[in-house]
PDB file of N, CA and C in Angstrom:
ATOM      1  N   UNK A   1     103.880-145.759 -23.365  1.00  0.00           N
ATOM      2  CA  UNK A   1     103.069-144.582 -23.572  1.00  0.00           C
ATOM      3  C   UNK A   1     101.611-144.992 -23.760  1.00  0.00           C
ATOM      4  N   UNK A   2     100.801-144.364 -23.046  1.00  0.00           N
ATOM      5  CA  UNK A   2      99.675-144.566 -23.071  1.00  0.00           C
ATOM      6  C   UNK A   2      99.065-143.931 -24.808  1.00  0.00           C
ATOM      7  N   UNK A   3      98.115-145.224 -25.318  1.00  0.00           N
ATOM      8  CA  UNK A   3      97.651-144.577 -26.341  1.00  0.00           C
ATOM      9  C   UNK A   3      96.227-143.042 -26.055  1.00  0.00           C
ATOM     10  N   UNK A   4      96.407-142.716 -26.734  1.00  0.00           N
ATOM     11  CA  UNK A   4      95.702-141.194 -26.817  1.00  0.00           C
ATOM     12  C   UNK A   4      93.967-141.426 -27.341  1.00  0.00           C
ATOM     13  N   UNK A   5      93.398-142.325 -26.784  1.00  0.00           N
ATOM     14  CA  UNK A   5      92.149-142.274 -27.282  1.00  0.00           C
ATOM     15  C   UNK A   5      91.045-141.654 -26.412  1.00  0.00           C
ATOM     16  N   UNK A   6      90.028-141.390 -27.140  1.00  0.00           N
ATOM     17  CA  UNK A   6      89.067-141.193 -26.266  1.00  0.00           C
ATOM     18  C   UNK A   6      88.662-141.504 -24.490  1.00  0.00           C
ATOM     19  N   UNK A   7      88.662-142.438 -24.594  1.00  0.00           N
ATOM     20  CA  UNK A   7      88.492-143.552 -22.948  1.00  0.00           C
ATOM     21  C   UNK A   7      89.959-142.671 -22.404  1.00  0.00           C
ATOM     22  N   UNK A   8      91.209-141.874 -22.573  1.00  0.00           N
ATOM     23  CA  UNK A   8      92.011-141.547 -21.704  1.00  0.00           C
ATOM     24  C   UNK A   8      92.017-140.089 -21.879  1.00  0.00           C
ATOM     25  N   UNK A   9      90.442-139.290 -22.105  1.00  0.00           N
ATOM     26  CA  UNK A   9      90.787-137.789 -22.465  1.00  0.00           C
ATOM     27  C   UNK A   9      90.289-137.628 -21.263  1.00  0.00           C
ATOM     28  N   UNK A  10      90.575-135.591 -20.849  1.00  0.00           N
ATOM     29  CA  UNK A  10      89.818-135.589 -20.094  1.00  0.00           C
ATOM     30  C   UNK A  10      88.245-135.109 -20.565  1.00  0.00           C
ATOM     31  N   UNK A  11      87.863-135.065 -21.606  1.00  0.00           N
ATOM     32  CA  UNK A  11      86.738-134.426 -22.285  1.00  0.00           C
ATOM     33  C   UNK A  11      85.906-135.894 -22.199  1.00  0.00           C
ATOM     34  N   UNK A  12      85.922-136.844 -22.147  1.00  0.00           N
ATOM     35  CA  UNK A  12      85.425-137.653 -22.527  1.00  0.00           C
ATOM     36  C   UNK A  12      84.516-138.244 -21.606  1.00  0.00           C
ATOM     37  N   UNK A  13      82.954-138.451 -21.453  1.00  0.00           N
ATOM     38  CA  UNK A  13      82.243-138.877 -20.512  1.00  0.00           C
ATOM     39  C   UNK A  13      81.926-140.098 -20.732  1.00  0.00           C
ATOM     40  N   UNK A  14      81.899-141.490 -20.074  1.00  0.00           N
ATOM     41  CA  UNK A  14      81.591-142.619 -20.293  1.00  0.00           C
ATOM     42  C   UNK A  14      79.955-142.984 -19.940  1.00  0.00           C
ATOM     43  N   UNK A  15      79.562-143.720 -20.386  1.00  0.00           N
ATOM     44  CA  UNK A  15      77.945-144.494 -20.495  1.00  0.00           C
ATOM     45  C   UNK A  15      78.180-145.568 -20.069  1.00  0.00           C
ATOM     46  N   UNK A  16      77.203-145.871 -18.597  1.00  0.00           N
ATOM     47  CA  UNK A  16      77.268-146.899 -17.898  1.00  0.00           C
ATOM     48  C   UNK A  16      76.982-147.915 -18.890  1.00  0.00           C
ATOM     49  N   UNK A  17      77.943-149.169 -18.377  1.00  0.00           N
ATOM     50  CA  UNK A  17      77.695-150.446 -19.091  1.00  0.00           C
ATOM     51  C   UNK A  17      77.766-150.269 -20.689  1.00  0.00           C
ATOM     52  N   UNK A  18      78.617-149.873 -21.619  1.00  0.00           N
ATOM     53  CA  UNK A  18      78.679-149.684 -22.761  1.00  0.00           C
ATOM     54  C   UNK A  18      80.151-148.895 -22.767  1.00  0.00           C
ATOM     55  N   UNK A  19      80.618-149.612 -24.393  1.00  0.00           N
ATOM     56  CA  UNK A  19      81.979-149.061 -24.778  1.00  0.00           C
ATOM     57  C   UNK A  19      81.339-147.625 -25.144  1.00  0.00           C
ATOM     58  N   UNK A  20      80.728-147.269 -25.491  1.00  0.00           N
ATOM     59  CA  UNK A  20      80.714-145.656 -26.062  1.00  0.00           C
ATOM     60  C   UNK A  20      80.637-144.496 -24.996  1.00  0.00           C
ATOM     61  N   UNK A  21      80.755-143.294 -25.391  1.00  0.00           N
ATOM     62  CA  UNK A  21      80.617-142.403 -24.503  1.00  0.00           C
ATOM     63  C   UNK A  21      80.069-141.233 -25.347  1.00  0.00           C
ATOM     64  N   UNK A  22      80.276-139.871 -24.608  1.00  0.00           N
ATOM     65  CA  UNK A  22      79.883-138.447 -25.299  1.00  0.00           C
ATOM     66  C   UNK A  22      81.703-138.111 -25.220  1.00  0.00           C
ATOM     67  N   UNK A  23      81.943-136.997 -26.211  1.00  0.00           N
ATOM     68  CA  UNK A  23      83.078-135.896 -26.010  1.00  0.00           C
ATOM     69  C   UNK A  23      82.265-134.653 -25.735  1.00  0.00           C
ATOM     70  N   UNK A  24      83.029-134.198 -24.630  1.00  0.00           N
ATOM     71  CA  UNK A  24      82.564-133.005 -24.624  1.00  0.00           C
ATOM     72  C   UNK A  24      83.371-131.668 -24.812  1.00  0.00           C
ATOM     73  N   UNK A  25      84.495-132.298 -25.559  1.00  0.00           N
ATOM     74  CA  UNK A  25      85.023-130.752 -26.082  1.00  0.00           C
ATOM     75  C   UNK A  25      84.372-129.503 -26.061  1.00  0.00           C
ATOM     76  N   UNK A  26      83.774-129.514 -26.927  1.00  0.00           N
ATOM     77  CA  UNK A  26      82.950-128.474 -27.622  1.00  0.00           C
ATOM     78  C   UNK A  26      81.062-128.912 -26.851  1.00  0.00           C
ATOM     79  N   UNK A  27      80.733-127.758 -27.504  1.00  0.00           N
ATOM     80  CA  UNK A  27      79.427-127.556 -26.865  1.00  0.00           C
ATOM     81  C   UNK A  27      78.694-128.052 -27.933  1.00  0.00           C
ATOM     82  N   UNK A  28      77.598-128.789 -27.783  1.00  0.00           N
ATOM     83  CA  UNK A  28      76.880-130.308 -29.039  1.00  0.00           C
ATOM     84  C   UNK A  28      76.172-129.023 -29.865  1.00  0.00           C
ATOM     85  N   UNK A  29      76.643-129.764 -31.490  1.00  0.00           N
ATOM     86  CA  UNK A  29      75.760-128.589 -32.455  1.00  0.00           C
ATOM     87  C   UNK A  29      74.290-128.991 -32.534  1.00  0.00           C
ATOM     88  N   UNK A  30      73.702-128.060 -32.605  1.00  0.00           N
ATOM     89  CA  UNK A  30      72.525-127.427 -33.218  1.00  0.00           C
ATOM     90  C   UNK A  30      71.810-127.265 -34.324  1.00  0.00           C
ATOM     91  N   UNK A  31      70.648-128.082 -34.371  1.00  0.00           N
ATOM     92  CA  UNK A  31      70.181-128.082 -35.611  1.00  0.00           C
ATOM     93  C   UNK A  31      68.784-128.158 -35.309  1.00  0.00           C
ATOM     94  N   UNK A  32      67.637-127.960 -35.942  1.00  0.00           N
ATOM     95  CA  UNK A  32      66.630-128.086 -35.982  1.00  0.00           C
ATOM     96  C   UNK A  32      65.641-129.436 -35.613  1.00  0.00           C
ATOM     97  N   UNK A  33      66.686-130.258 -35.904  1.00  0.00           N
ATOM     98  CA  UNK A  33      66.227-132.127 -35.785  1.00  0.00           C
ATOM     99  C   UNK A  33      66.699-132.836 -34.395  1.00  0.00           C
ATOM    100  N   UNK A  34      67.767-132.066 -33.886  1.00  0.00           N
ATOM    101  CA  UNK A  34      68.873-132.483 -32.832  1.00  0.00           C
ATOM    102  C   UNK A  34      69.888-131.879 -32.100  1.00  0.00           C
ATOM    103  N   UNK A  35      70.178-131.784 -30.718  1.00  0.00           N
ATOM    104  CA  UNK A  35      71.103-131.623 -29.949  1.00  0.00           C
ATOM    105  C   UNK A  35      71.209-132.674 -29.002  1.00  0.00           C
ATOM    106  N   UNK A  36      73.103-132.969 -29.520  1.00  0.00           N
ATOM    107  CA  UNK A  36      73.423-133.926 -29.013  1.00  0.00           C
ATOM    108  C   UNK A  36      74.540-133.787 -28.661  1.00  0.00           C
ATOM    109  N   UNK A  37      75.612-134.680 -27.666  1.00  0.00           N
ATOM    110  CA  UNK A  37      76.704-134.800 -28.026  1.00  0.00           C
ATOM    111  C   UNK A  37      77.326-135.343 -28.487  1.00  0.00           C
ATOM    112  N   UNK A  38      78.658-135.411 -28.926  1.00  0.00           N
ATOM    113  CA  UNK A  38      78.912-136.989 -30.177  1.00  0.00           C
ATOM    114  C   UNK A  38      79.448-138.197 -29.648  1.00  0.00           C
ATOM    115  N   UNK A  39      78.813-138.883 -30.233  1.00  0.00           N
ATOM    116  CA  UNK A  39      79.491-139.887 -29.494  1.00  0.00           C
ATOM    117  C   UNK A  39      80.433-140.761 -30.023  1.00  0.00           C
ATOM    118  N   UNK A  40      80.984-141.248 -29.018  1.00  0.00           N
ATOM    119  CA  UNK A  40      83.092-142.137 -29.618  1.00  0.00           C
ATOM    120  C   UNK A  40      83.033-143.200 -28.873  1.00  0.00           C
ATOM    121  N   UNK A  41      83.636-144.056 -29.177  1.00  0.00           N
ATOM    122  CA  UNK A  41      83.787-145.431 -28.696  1.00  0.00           C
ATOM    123  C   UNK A  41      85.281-144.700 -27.972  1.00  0.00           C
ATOM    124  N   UNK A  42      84.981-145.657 -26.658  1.00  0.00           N
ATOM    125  CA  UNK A  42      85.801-145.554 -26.246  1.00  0.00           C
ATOM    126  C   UNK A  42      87.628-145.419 -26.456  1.00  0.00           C
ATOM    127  N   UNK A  43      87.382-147.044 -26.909  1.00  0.00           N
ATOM    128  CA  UNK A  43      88.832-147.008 -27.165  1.00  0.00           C
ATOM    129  C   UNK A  43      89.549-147.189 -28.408  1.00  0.00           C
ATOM    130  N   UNK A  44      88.195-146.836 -29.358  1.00  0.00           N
ATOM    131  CA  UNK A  44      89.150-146.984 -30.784  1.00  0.00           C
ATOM    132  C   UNK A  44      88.950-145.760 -31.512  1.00  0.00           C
ATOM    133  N   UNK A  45      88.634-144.356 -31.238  1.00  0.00           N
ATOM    134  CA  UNK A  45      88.208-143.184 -31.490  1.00  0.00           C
ATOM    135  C   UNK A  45      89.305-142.261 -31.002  1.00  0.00           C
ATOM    136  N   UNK A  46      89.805-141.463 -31.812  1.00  0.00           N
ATOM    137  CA  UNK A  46      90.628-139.763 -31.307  1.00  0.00           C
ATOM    138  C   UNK A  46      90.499-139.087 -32.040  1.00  0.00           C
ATOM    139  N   UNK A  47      90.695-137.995 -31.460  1.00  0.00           N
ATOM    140  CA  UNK A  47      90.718-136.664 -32.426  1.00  0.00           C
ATOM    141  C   UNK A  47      92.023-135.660 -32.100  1.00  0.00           C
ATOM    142  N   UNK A  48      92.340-134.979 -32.830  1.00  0.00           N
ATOM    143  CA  UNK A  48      94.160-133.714 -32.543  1.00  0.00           C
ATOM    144  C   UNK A  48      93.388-132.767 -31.140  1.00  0.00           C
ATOM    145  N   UNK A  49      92.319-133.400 -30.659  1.00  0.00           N
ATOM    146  CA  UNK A  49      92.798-132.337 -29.425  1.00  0.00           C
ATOM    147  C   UNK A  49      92.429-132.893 -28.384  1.00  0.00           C
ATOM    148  N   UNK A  50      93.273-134.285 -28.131  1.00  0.00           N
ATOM    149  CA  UNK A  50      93.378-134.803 -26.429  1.00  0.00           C
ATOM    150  C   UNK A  50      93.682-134.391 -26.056  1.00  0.00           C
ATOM    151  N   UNK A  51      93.299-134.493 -24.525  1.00  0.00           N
ATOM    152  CA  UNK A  51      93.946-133.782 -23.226  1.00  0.00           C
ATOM    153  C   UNK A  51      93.905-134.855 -22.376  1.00  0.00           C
ATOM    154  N   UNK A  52      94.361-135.329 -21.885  1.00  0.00           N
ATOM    155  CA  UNK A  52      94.662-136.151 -21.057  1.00  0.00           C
ATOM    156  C   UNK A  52      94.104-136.026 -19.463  1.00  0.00           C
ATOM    157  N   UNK A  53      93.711-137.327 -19.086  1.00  0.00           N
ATOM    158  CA  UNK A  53      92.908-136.820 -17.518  1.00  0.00           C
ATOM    159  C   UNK A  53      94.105-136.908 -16.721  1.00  0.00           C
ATOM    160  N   UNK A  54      94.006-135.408 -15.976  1.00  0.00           N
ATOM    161  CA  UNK A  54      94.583-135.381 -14.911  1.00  0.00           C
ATOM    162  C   UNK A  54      95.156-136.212 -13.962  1.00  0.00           C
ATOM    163  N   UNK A  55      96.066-136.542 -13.509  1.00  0.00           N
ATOM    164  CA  UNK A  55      96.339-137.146 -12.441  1.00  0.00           C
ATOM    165  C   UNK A  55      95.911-136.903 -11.155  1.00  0.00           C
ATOM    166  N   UNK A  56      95.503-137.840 -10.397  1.00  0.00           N
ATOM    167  CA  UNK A  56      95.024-138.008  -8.813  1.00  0.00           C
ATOM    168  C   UNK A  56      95.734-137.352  -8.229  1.00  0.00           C
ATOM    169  N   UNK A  57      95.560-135.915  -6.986  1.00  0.00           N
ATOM    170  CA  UNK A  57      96.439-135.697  -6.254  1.00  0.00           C
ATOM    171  C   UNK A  57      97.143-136.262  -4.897  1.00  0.00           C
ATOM    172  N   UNK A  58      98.609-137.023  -5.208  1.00  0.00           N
ATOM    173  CA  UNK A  58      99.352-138.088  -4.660  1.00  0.00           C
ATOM    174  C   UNK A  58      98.515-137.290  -2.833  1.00  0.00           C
ATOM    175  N   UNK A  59      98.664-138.663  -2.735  1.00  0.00           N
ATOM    176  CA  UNK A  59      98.133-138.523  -0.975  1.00  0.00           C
ATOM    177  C   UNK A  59      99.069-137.852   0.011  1.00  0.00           C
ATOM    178  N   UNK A  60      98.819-136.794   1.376  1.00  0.00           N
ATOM    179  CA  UNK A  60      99.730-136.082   1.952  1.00  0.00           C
ATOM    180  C   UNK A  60     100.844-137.275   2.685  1.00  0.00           C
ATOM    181  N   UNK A  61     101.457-137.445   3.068  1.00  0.00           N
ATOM    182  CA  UNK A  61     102.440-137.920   3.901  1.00  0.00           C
ATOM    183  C   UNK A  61     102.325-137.474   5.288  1.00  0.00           C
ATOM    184  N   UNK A  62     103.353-138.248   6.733  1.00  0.00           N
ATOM    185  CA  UNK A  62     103.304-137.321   7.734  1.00  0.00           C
ATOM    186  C   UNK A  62     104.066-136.038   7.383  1.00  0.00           C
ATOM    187  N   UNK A  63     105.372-136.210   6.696  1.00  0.00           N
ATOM    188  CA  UNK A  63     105.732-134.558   6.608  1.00  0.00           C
ATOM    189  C   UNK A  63     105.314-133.862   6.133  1.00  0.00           C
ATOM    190  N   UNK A  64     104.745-133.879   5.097  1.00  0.00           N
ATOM    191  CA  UNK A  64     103.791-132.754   4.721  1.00  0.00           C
ATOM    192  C   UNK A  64     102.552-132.176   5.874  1.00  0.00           C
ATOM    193  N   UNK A  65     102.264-133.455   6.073  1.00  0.00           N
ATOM    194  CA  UNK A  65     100.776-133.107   7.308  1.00  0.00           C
ATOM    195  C   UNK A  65     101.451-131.809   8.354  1.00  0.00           C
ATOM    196  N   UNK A  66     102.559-132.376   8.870  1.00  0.00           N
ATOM    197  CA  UNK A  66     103.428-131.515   9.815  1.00  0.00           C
ATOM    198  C   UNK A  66     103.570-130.003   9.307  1.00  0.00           C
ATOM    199  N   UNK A  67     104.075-129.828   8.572  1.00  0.00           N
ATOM    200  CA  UNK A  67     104.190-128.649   7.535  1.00  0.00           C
ATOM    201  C   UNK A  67     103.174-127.965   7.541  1.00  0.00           C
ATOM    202  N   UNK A  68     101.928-128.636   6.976  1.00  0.00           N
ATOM    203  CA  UNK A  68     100.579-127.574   6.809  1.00  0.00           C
ATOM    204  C   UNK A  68     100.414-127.525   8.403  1.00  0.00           C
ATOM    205  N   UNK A  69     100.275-128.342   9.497  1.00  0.00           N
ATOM    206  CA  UNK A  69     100.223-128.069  10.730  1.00  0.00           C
ATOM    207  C   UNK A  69     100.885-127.160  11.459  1.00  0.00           C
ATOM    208  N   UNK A  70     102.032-127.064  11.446  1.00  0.00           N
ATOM    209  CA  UNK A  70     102.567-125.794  11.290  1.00  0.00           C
ATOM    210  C   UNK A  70     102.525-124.607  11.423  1.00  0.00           C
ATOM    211  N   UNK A  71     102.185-124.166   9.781  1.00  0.00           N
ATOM    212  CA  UNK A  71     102.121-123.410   8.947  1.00  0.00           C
ATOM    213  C   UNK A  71     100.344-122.988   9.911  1.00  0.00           C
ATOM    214  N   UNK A  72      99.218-123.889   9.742  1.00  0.00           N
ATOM    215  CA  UNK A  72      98.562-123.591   9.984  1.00  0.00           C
ATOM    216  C   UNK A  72      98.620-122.682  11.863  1.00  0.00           C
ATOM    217  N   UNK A  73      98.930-124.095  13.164  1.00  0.00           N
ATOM    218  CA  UNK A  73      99.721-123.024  13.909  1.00  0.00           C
ATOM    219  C   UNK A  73     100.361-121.391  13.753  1.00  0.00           C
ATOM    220  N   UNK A  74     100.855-121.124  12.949  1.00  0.00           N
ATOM    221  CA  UNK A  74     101.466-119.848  13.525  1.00  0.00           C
ATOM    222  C   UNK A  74     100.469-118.949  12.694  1.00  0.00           C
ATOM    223  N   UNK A  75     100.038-119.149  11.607  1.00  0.00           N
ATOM    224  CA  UNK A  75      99.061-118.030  11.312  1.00  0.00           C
ATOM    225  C   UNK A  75      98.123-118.282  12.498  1.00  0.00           C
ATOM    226  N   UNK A  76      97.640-118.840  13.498  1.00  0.00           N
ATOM    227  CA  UNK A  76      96.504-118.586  14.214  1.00  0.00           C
ATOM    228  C   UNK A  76      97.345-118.100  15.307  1.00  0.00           C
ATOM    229  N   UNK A  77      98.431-118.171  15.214  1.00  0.00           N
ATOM    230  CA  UNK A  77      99.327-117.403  16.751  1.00  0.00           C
ATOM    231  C   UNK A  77      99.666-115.945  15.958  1.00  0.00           C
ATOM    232  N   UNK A  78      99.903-115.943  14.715  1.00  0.00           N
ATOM    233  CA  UNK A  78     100.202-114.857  14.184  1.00  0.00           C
ATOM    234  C   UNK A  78      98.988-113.605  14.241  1.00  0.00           C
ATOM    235  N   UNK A  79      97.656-114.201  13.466  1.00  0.00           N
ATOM    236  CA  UNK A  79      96.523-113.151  13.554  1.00  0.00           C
ATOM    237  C   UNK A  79      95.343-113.623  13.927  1.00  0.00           C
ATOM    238  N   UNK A  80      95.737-114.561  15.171  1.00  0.00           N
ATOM    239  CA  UNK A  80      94.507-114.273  16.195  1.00  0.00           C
ATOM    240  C   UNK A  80      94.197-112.880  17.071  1.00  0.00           C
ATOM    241  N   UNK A  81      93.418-113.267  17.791  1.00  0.00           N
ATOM    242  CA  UNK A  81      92.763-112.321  18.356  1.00  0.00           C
ATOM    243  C   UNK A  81      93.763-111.460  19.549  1.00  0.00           C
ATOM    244  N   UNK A  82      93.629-110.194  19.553  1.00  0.00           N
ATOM    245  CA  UNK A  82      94.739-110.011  20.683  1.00  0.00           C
ATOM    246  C   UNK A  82      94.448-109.819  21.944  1.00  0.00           C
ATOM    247  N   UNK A  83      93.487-109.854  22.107  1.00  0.00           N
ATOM    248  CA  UNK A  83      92.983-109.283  23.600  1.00  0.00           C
ATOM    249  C   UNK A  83      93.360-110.513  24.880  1.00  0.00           C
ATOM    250  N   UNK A  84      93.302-111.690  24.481  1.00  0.00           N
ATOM    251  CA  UNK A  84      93.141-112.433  25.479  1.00  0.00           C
ATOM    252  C   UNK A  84      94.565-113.051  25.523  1.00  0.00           C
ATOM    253  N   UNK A  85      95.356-112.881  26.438  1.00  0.00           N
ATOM    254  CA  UNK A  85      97.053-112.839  26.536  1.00  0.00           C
ATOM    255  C   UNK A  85      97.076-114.337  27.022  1.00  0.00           C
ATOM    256  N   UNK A  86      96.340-115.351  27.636  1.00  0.00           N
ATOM    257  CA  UNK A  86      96.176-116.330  27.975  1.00  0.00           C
ATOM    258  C   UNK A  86      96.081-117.336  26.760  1.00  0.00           C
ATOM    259  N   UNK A  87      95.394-116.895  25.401  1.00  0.00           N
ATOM    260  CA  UNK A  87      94.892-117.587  24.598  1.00  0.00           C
ATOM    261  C   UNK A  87      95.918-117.109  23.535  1.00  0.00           C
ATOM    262  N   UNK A  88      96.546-116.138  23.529  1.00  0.00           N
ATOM    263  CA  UNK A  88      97.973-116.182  22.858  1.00  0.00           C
ATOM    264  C   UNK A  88      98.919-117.176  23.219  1.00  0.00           C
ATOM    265  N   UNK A  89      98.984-117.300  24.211  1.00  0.00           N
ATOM    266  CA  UNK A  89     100.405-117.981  25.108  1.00  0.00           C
ATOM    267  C   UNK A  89      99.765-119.833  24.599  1.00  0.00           C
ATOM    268  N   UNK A  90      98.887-120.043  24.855  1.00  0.00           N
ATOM    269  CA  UNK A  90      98.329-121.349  24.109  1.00  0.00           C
ATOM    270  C   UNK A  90      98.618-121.476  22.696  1.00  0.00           C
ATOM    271  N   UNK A  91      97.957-120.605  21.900  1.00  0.00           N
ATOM    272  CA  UNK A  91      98.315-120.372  20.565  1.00  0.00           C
ATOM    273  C   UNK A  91      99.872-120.322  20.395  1.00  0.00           C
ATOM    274  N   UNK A  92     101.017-119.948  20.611  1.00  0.00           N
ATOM    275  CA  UNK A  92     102.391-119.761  20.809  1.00  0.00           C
ATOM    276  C   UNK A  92     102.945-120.915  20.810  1.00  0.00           C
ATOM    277  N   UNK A  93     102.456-121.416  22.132  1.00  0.00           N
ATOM    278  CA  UNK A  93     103.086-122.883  22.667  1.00  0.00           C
ATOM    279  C   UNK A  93     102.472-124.029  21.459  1.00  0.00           C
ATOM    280  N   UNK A  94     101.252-124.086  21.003  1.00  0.00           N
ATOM    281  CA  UNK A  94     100.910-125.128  20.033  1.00  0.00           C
ATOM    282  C   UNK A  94     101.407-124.264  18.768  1.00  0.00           C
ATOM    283  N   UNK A  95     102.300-123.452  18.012  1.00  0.00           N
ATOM    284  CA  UNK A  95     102.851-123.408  16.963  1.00  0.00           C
ATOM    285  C   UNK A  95     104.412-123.774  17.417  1.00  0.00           C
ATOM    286  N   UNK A  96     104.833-123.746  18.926  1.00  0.00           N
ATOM    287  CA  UNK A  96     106.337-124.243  18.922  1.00  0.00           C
ATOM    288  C   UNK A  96     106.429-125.979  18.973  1.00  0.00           C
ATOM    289  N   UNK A  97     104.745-126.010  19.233  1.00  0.00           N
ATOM    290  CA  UNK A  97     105.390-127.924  19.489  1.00  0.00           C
ATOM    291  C   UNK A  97     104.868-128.431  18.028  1.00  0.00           C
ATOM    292  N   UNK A  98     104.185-127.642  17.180  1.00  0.00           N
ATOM    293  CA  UNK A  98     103.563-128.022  15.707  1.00  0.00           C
ATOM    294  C   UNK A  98     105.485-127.953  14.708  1.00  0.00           C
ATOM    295  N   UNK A  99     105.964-126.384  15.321  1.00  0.00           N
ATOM    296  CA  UNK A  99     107.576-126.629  14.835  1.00  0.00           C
ATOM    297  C   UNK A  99     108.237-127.894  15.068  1.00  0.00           C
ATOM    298  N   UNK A 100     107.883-128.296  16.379  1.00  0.00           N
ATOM    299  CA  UNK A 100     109.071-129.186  16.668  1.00  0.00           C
ATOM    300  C   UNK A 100     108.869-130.778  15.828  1.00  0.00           C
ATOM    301  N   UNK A 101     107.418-130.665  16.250  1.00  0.00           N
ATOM    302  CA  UNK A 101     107.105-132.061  15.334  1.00  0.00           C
ATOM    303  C   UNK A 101     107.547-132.286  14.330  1.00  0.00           C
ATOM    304  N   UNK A 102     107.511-131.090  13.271  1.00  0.00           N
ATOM    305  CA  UNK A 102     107.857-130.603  11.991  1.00  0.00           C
ATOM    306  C   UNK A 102     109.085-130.968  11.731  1.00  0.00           C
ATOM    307  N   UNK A 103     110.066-130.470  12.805  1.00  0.00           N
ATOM    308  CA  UNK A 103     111.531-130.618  12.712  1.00  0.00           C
ATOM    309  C   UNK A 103     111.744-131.902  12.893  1.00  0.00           C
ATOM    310  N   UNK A 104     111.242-132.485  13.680  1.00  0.00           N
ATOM    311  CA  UNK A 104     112.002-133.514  13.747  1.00  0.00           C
ATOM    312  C   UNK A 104     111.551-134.592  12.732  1.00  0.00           C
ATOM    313  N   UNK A 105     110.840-134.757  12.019  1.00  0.00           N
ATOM    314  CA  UNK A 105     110.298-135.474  11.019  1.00  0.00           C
ATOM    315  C   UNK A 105     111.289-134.720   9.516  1.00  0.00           C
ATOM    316  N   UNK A 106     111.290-133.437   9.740  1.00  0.00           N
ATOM    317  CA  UNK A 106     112.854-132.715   8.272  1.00  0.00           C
ATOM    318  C   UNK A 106     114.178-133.991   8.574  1.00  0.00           C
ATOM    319  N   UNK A 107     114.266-133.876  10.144  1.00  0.00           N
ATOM    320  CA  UNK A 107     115.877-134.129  10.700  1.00  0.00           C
ATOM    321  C   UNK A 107     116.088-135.779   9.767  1.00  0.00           C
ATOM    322  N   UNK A 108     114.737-136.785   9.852  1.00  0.00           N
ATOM    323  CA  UNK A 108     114.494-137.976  10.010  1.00  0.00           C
ATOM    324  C   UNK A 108     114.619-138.042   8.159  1.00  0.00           C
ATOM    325  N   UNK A 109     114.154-136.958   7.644  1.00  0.00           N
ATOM    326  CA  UNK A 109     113.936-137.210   6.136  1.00  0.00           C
ATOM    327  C   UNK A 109     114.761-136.633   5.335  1.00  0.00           C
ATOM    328  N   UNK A 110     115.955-135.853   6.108  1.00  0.00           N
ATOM    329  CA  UNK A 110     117.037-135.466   5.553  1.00  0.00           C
ATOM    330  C   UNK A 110     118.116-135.037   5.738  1.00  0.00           C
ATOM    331  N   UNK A 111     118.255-135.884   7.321  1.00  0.00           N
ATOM    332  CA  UNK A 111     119.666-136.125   7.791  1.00  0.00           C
ATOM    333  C   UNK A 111     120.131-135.097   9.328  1.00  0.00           C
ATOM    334  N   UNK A 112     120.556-134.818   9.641  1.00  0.00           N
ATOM    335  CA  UNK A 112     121.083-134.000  10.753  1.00  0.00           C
ATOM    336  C   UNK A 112     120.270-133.660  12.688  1.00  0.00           C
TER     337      UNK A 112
END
């Protein structure tokens, strides 16, 4: 388990070249002499209201890519334009071969 300090919130802004940083929970108080934000050492500082930084969103795969490809395909065969019956039939044909790609990359990742 990761310890819960400062250096792993997501509130927490780091200062180049130096253990310390700002929190920015809260908005820096106010006083007549100073506005600031506070500052915490990185990694030996917490307080009861970490939040933890987010995780990276994991990178797409080909099946997924296929999927949004797809997906993207038939909405443009779905509510494109209607007038031009030539540029439907294109649109059509690139959401059946965006399916097929699709499928066959399901078949490969989960049997049949």
């Amino acid at each position: 388990m990761t310890r819960e300090t400062c250096a792993t919130c997501r509130f927490y802004g780091a200062e180049p070249a130096s253990a310390y940083g700002r929190c920015r929970r809260s908005p820096p108080p106010i006083s007549r002499y100073t506005t600031c934000w506070p500052k915490v050492a990185a990694d030996g500082d917490w307080c009861g209201e970490h939040q933890p930084v987010a995780p990276a969103p994991a990178a797409s795969d080909d099946y997924t890519r296929a999927a949004e490809a797809w997906a993207e395909a038939e909405a443009a065969w779905w509510f494109g334009e209607l007038g031009d019956v030539e540029q439907r039939h294109r649109l059509h044909r690139a959401a059946m071969n965006a399916r097929d790609a699709f499928l066959r990359l399901y078949r490969e990742k989960h049997g049949g």
